[in-house]
Protein backbone atom coordinates (compact mmCIF):
# COMPACT_ATOMS: atom_id res chain seq x y z
CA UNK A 1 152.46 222.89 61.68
CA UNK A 2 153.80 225.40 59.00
CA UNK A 3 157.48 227.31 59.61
CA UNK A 4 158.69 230.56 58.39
CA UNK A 5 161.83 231.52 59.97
CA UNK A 6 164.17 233.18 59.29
CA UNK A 7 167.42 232.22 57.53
CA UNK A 8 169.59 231.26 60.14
CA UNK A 9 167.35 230.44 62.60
CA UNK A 10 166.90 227.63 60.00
CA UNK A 11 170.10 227.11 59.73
CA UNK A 12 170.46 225.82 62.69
CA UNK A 13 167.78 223.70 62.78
CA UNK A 14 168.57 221.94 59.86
CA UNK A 15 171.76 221.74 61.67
CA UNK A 16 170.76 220.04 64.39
CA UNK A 17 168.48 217.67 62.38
CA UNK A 18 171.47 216.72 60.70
CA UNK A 19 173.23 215.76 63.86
CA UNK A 20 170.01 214.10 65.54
CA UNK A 21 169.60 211.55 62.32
CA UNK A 22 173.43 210.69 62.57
CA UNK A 23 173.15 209.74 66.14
CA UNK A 24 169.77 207.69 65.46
CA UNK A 25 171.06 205.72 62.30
CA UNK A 26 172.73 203.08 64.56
CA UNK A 27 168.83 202.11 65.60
CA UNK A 28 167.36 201.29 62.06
CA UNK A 29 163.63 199.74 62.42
CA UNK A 30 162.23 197.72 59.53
CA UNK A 31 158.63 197.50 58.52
CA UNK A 32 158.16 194.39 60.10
CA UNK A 33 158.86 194.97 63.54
CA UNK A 34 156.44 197.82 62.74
CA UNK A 35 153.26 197.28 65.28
CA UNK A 36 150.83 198.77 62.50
CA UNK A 37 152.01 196.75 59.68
CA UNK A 38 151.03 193.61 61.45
CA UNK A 39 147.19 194.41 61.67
CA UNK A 40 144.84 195.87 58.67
CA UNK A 41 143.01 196.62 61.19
CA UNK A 42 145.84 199.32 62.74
CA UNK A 43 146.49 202.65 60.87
CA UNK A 44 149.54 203.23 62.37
CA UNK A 45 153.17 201.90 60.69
CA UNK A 46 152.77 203.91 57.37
CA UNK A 47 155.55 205.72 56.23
CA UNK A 48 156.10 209.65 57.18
CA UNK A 49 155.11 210.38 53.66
CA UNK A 50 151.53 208.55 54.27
CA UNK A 51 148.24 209.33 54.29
CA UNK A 52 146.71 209.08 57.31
CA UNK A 53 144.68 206.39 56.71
CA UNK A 54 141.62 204.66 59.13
CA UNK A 55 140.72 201.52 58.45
CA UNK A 56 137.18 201.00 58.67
CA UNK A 57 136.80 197.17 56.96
CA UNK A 58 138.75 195.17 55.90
CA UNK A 59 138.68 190.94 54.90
CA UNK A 60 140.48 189.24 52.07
CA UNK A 61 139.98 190.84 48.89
CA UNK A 62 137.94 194.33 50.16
CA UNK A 63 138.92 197.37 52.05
CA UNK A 64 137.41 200.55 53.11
CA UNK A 65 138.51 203.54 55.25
CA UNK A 66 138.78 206.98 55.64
CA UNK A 67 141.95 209.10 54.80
CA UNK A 68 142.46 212.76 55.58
CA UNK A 69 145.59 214.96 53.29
CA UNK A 70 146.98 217.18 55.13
CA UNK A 71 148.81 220.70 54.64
CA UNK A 72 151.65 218.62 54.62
CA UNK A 73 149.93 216.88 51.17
CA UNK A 74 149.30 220.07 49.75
CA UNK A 75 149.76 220.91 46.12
CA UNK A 76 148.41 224.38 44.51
CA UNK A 77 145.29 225.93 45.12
CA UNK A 78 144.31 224.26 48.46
CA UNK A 79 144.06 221.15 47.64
CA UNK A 80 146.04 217.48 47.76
CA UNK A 81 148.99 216.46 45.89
CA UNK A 82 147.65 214.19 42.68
CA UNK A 83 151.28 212.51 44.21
CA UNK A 84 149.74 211.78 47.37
CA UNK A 85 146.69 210.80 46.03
CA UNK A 86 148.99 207.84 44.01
CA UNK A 87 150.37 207.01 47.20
CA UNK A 88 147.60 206.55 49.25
CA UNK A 89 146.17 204.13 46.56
CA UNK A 90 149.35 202.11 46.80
CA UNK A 91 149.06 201.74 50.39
CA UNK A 92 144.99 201.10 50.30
CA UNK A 93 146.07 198.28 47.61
CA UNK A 94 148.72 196.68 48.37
CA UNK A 95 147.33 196.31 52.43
CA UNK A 96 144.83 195.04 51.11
CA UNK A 97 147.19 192.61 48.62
CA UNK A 98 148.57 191.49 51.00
CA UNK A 99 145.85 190.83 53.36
CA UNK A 100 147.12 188.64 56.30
CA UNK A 101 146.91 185.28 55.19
CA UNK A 102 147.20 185.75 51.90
CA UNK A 103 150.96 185.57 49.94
CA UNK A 104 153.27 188.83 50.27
CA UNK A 105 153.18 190.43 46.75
CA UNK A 106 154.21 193.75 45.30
CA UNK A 107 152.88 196.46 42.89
CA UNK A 108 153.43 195.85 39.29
CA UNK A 109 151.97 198.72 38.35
CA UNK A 110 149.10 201.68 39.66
CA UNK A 111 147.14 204.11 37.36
CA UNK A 112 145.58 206.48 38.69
CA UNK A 113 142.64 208.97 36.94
CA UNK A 114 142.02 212.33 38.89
CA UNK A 115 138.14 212.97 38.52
CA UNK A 116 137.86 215.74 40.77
CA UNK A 117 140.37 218.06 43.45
CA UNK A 118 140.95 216.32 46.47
CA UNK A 119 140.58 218.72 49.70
CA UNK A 120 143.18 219.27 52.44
CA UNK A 121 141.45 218.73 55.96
CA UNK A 122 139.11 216.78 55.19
CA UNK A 123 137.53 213.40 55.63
CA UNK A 124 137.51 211.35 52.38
CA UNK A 125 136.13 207.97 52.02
CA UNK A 126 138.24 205.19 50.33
CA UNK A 127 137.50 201.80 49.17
CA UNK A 128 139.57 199.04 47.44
CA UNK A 129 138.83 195.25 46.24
CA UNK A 130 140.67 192.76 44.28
CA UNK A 131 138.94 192.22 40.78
CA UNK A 132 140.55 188.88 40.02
CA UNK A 133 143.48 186.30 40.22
CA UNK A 134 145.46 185.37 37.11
CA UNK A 135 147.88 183.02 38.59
CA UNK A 136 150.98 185.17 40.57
CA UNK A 137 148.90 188.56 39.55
CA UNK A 138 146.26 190.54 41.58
CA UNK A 139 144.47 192.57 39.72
CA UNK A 140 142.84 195.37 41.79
CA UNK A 141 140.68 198.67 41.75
CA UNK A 142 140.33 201.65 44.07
CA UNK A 143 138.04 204.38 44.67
CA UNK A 144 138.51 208.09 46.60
CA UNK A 145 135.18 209.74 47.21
CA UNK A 146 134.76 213.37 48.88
CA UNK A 147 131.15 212.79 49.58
CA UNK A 148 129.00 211.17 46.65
CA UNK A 149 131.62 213.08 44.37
CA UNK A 150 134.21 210.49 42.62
CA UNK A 151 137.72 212.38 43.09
CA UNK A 152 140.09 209.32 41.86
CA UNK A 153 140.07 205.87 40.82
CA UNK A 154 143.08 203.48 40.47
CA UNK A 155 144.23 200.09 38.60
CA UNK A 156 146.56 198.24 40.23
CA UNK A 157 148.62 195.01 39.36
CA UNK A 158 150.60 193.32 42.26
CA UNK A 159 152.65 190.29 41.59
CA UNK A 160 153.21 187.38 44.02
CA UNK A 161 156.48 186.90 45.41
CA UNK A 162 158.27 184.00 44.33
CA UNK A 163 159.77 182.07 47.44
CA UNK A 164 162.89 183.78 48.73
CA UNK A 165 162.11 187.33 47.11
CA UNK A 166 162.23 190.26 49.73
């Protein structure tokens, strides 16, 4: 949904945002009581900033899904954010990453090449796998298709958590 209301009718929204977020900061939730984070299978538990993302496969070392951007994604000209398209490869690679089963680990690093526009509203196909092992480092690759037409790819490094690391 899109807004645009007057001055201080926003006002006092914002306002009573404000006062809403102060009364729910005494009930913080962390990711892992999140229901979604404990399933690849489950697209639910991203973050509001997310991509919603759909699962479609998923097993150790492979993912695929289906991710629609949003107006609320949208950068200039009608289409996504290259920002959200960087953030829905992190989450594509490091769920899969960190696969259940395998060790928790974190991104080292994502690159990202922009091949083509990435449209609002619409269904785009996604697919991830882990290239190799090297020790505490996953090296892994993404893909974001609009059709047959190659809109990003993305390297990714994400390093194994030593024990006791959050």
């Amino acid at each position: 949904m899109s807004i645009d209301a007057g001055s201080p009718d926003m006002q006092r929204a914002t306002a009573q945002l404000h006062e809403l977020a102060e009364r729910l900061e005494g009930f913080p939730a962390y990711q892992a009581d999140y229901v979604g984070t404990r399933s690849m299978a489950l697209s639910s538990g991203q973050g509001p900033f997310s991509v919603p993302l759909t699962i479609l496969e998923a097993r150790a070392g492979f993912t695929a899904g289906v991710v629609r951007f949003s107006r609320f994604h949208h950068g200039r000209g009608g289409v996504a954010h290259g920002g959200a398209t960087a953030l829905l490869f992190d989450e594509v690679l490091g769920r899969m990453s960190n696969y259940p089963g395998e060790p928790a680990s974190r991104t080292a690093y994502l690159t990202v090449n922009y091949r083509a526009v990435a449209p609002i509203e619409k269904d785009l196909r996604v697919e991830a796998g882990i290239d190799r092992v090297e020790g505490r480092k996953k090296f892994s690759s993404g893909r974001l298709y609009d059709g047959d037409t190659l809109v990003a790819d993305a390297e990714a490094l994400f390093v194994i958590l030593k024990p006791g690391q959050p």
